[in-house]
N, C-alpha and C. Protein backbone atom coordinates (compact mmCIF):
# COMPACT_ATOMS: atom_id res chain seq x y z
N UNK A 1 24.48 -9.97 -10.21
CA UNK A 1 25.00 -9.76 -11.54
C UNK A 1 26.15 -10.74 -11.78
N UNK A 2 26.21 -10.86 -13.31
CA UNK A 2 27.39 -12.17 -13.14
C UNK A 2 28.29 -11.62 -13.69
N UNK A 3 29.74 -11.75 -12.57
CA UNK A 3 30.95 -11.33 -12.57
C UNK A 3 31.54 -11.06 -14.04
N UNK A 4 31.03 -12.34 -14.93
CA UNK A 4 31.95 -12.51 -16.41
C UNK A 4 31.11 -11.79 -17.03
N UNK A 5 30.29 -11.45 -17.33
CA UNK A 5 29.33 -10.68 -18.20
C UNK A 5 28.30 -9.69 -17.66
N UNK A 6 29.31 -8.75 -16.76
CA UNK A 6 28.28 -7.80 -15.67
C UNK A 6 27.39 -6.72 -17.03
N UNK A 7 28.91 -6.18 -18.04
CA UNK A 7 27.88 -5.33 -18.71
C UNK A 7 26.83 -6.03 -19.38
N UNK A 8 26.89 -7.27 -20.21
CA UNK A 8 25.31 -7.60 -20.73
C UNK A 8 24.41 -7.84 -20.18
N UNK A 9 24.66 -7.98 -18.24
CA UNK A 9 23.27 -8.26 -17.64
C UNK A 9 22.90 -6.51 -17.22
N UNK A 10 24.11 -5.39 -17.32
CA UNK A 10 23.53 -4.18 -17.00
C UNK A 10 23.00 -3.85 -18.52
N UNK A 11 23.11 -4.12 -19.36
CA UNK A 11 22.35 -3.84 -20.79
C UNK A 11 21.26 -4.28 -20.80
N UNK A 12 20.72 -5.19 -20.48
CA UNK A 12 19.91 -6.00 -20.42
C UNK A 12 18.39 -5.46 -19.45
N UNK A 13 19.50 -5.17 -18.03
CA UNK A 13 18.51 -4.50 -17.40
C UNK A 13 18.12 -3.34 -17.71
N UNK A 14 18.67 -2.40 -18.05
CA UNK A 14 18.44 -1.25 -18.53
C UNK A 14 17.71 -1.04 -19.99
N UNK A 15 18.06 -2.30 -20.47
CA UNK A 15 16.90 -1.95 -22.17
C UNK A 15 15.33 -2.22 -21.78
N UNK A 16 15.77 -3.13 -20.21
CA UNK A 16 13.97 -3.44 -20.53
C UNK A 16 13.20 -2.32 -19.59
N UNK A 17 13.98 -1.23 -18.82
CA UNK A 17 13.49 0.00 -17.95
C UNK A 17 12.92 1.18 -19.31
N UNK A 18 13.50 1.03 -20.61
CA UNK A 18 13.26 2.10 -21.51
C UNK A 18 12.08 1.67 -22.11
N UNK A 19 10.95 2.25 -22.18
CA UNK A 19 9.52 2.39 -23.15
C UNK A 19 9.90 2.37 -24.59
N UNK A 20 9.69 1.81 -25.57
CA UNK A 20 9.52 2.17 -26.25
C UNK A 20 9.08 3.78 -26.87
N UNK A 21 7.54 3.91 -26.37
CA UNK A 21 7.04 5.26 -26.66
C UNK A 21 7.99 6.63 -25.98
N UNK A 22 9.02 6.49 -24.87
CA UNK A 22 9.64 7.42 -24.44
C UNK A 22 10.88 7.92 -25.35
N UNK A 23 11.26 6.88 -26.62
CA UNK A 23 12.17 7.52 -26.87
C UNK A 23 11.71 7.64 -28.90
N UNK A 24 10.39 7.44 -29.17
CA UNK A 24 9.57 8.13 -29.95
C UNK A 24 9.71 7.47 -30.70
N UNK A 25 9.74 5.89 -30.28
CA UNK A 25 9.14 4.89 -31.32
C UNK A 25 7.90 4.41 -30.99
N UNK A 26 6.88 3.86 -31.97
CA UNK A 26 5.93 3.74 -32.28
C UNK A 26 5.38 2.22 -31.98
N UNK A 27 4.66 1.99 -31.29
CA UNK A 27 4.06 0.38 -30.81
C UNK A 27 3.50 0.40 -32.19
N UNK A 28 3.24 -0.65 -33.02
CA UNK A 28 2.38 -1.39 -33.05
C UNK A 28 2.27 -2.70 -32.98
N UNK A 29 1.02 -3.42 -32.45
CA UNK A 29 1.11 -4.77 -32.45
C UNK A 29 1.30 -4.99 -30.69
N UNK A 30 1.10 -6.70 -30.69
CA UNK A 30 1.89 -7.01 -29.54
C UNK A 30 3.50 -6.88 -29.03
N UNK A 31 3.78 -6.75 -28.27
CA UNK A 31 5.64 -6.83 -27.88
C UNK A 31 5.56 -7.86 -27.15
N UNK A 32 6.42 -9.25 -27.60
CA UNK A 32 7.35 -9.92 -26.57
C UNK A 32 7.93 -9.23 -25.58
N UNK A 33 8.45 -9.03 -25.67
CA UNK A 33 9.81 -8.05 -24.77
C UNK A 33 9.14 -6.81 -23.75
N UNK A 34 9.89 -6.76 -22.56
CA UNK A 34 9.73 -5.51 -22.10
C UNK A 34 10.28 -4.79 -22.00
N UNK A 35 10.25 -3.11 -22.52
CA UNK A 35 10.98 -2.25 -22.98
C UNK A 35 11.64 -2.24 -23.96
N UNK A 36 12.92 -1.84 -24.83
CA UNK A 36 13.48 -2.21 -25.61
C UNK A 36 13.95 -3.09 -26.47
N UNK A 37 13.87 -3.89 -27.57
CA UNK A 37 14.20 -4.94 -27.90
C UNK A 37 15.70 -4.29 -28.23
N UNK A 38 16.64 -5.19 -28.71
CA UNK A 38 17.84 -5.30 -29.13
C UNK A 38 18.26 -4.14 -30.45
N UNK A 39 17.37 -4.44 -31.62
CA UNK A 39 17.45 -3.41 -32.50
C UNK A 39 16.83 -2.61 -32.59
N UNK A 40 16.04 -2.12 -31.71
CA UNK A 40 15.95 -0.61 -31.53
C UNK A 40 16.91 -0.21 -30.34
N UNK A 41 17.56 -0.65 -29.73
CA UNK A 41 18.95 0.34 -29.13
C UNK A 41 19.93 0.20 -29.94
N UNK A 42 20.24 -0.64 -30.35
CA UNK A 42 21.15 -0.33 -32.44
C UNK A 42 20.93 0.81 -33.16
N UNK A 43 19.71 0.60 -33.33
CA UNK A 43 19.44 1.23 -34.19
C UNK A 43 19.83 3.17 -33.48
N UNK A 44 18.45 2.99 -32.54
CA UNK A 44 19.07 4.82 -31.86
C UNK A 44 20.40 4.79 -31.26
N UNK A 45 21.39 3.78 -30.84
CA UNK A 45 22.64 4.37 -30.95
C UNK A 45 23.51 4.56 -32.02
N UNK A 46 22.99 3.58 -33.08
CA UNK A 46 23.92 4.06 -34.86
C UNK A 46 24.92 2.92 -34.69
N UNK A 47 24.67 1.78 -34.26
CA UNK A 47 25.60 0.89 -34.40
C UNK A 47 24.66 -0.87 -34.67
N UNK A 48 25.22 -1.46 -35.16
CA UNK A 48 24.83 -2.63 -35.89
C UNK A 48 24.09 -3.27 -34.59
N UNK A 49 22.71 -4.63 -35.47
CA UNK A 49 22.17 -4.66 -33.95
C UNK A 49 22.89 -6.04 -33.48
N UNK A 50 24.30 -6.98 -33.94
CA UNK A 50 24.93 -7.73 -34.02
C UNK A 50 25.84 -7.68 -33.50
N UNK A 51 26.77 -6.64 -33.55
CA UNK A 51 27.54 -5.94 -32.39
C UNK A 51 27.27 -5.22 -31.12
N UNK A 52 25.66 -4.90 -30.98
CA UNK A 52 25.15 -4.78 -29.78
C UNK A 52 24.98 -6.40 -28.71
N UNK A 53 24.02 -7.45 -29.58
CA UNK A 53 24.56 -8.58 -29.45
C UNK A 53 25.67 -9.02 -28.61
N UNK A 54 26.71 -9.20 -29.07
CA UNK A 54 27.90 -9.43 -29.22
C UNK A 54 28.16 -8.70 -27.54
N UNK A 55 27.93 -7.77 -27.18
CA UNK A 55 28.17 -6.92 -26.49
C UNK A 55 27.32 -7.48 -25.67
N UNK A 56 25.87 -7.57 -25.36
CA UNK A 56 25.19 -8.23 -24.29
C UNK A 56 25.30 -9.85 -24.05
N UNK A 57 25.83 -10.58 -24.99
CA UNK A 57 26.13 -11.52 -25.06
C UNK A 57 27.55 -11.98 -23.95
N UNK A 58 28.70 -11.00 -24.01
CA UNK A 58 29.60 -11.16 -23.62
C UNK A 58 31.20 -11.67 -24.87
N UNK A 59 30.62 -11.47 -25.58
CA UNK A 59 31.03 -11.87 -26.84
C UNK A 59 32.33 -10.52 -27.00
N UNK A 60 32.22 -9.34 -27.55
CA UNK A 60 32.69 -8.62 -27.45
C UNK A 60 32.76 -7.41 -25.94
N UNK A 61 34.09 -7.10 -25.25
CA UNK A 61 34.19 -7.20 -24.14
C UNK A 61 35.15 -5.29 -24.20
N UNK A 62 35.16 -5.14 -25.44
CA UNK A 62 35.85 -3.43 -25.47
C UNK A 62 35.40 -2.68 -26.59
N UNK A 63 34.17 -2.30 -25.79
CA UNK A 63 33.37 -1.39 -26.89
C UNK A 63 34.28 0.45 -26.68
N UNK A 64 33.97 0.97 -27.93
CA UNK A 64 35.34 2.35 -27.68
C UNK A 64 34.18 2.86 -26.41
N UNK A 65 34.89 4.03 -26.20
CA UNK A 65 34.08 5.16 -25.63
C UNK A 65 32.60 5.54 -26.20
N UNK A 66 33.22 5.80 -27.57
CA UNK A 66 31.79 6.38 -28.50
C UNK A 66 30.51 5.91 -28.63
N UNK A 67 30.95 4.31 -28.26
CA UNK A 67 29.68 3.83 -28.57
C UNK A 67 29.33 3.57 -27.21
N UNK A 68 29.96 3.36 -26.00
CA UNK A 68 29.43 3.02 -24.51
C UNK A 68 28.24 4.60 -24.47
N UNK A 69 29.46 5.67 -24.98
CA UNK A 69 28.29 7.55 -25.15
C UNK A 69 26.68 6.95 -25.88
N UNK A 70 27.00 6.58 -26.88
CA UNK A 70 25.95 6.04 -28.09
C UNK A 70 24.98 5.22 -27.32
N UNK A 71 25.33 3.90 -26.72
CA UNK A 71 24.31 3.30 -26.12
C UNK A 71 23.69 3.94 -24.81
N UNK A 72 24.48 4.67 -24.05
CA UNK A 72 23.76 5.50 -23.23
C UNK A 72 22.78 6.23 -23.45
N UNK A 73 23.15 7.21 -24.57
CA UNK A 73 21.96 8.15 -24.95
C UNK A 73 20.49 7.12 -25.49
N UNK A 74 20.93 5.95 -26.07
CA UNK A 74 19.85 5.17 -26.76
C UNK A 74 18.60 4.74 -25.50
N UNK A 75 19.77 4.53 -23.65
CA UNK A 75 19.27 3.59 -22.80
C UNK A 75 18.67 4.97 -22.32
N UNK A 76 18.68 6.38 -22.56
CA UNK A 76 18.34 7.35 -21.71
C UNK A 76 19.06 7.47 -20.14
N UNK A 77 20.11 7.00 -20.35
CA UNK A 77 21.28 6.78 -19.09
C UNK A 77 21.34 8.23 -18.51
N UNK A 78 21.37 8.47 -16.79
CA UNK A 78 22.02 9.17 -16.79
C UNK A 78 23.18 9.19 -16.25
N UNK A 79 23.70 10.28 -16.05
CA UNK A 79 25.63 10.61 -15.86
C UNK A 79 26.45 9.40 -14.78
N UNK A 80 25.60 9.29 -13.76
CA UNK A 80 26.24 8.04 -12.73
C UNK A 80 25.94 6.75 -13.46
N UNK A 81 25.19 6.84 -14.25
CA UNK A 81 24.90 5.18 -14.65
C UNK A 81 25.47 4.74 -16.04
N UNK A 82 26.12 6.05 -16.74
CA UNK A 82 26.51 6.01 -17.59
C UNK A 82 28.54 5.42 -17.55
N UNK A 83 28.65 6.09 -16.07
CA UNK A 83 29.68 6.18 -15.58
C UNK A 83 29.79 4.37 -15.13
N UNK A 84 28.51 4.33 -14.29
CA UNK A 84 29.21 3.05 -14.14
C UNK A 84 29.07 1.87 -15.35
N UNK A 85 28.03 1.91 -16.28
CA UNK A 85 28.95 1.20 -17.62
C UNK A 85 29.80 1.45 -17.85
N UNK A 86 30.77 2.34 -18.17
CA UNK A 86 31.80 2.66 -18.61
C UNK A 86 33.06 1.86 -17.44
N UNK A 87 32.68 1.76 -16.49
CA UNK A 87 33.53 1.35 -15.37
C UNK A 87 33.41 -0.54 -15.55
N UNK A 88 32.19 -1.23 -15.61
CA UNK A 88 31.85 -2.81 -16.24
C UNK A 88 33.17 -2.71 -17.38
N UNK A 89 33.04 -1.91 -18.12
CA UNK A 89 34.04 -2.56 -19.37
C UNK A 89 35.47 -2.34 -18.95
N UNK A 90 35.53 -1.45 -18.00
CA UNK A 90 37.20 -1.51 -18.23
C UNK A 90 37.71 -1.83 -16.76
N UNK A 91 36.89 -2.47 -16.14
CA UNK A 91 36.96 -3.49 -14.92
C UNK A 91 37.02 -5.04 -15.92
N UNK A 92 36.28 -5.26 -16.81
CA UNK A 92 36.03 -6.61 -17.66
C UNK A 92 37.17 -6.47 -18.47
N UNK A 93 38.16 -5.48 -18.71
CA UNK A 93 39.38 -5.55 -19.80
C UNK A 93 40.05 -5.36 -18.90
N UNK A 94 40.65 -5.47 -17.55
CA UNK A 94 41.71 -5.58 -16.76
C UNK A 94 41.62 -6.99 -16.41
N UNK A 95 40.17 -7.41 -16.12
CA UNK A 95 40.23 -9.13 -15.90
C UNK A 95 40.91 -9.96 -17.18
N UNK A 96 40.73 -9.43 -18.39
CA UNK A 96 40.97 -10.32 -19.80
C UNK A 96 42.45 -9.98 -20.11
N UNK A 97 42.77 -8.33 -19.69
CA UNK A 97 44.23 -8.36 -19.61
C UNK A 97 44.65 -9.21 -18.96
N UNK A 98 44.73 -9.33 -17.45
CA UNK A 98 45.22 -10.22 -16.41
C UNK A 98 45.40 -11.95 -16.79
N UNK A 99 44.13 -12.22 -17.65
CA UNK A 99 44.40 -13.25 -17.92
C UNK A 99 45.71 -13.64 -19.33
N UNK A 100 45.69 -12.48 -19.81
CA UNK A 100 46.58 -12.65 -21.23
C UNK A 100 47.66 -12.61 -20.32
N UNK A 101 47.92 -11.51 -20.00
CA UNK A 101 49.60 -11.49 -18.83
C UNK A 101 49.85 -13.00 -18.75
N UNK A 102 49.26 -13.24 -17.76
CA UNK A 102 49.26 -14.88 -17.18
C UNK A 102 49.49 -15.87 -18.21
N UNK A 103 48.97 -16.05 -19.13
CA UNK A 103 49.01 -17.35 -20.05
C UNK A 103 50.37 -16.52 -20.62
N UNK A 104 50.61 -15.00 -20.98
CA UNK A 104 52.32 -14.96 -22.44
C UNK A 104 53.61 -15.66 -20.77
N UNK A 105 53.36 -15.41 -19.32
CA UNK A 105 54.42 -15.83 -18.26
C UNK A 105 54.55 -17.56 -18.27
N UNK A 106 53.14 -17.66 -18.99
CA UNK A 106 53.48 -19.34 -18.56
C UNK A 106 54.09 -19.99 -19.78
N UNK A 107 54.01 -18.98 -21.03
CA UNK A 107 54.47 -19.26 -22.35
C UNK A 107 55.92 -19.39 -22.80
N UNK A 108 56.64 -20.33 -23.10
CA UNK A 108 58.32 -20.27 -22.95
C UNK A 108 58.35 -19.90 -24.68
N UNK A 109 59.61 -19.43 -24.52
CA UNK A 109 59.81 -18.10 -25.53
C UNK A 109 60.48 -19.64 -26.67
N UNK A 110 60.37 -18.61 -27.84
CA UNK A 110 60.07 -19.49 -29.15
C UNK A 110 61.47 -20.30 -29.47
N UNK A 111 62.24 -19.66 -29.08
CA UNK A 111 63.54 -20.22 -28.99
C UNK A 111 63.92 -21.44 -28.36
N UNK A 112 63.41 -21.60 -26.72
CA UNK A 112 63.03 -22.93 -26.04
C UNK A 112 62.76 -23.44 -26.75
N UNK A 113 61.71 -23.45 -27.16
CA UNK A 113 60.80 -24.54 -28.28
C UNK A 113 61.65 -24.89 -29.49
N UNK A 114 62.30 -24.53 -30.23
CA UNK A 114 63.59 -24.89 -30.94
C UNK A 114 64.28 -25.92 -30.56
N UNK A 115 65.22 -25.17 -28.93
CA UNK A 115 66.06 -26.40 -28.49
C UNK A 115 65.38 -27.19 -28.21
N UNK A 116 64.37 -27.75 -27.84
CA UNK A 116 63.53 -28.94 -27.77
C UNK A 116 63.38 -29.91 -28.87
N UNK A 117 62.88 -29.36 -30.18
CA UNK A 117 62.92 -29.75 -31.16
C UNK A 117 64.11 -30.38 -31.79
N UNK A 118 65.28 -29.99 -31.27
CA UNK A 118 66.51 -30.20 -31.77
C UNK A 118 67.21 -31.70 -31.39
């Protein structure tokens, strides 16, 4: 799994473990895809299929609670696996904290930058 974007490769894996027909949508036609496409887990979790995106993409990196609940129920997650998404995102927002820390310590305060100017 890759370190920078663990939850969109666990989204990823997990949309393509869900059937379609198991969660009482309707084939018709051929499917590209195996298991889930993108907007139908949007859609059965109630959230845009662009910000799901965004989210498997690595794009957006702090989804609330509600919707990590939301996409679970969509992936048919259960309780340990639900747990450990929930654990990807806020393991992935201590790395993005860590990095903000780091860049405001290396940042000299606005005032420096004044006397410089001066």
């Amino acid at each position: 799994m890759d370190a920078s974007n663990a939850l969109g490769e666990f989204l990823r894996a997990r949309r393509r473990l869900v059937r379609p027909e198991d969660v009482g949508i309707g084939i018709s036609g051929t499917r590209r895809v195996e298991g889930l496409r993108r907007e139908e887990v949007a859609m059965l979790a109630g959230i845009s299929t662009d910000y799901y995106l965004r989210l498997e993409q690595g794009r957006d990196r702090n989804p609330s609670p509600q919707v990590l609940s939301a996409i679970a129920r969509a992936l048919t997650l259960d309780q340990a696996a639900a747990d450990h998404m929930s654990g990807l995102t806020r393991d992935q927002g201590t790395r993005a904290s860590a990095r903000t820390r780091s860049r405001a310590a290396h940042r000299a305060p606005n005032r420096c930058h004044r006397a410089f100017e001066s």
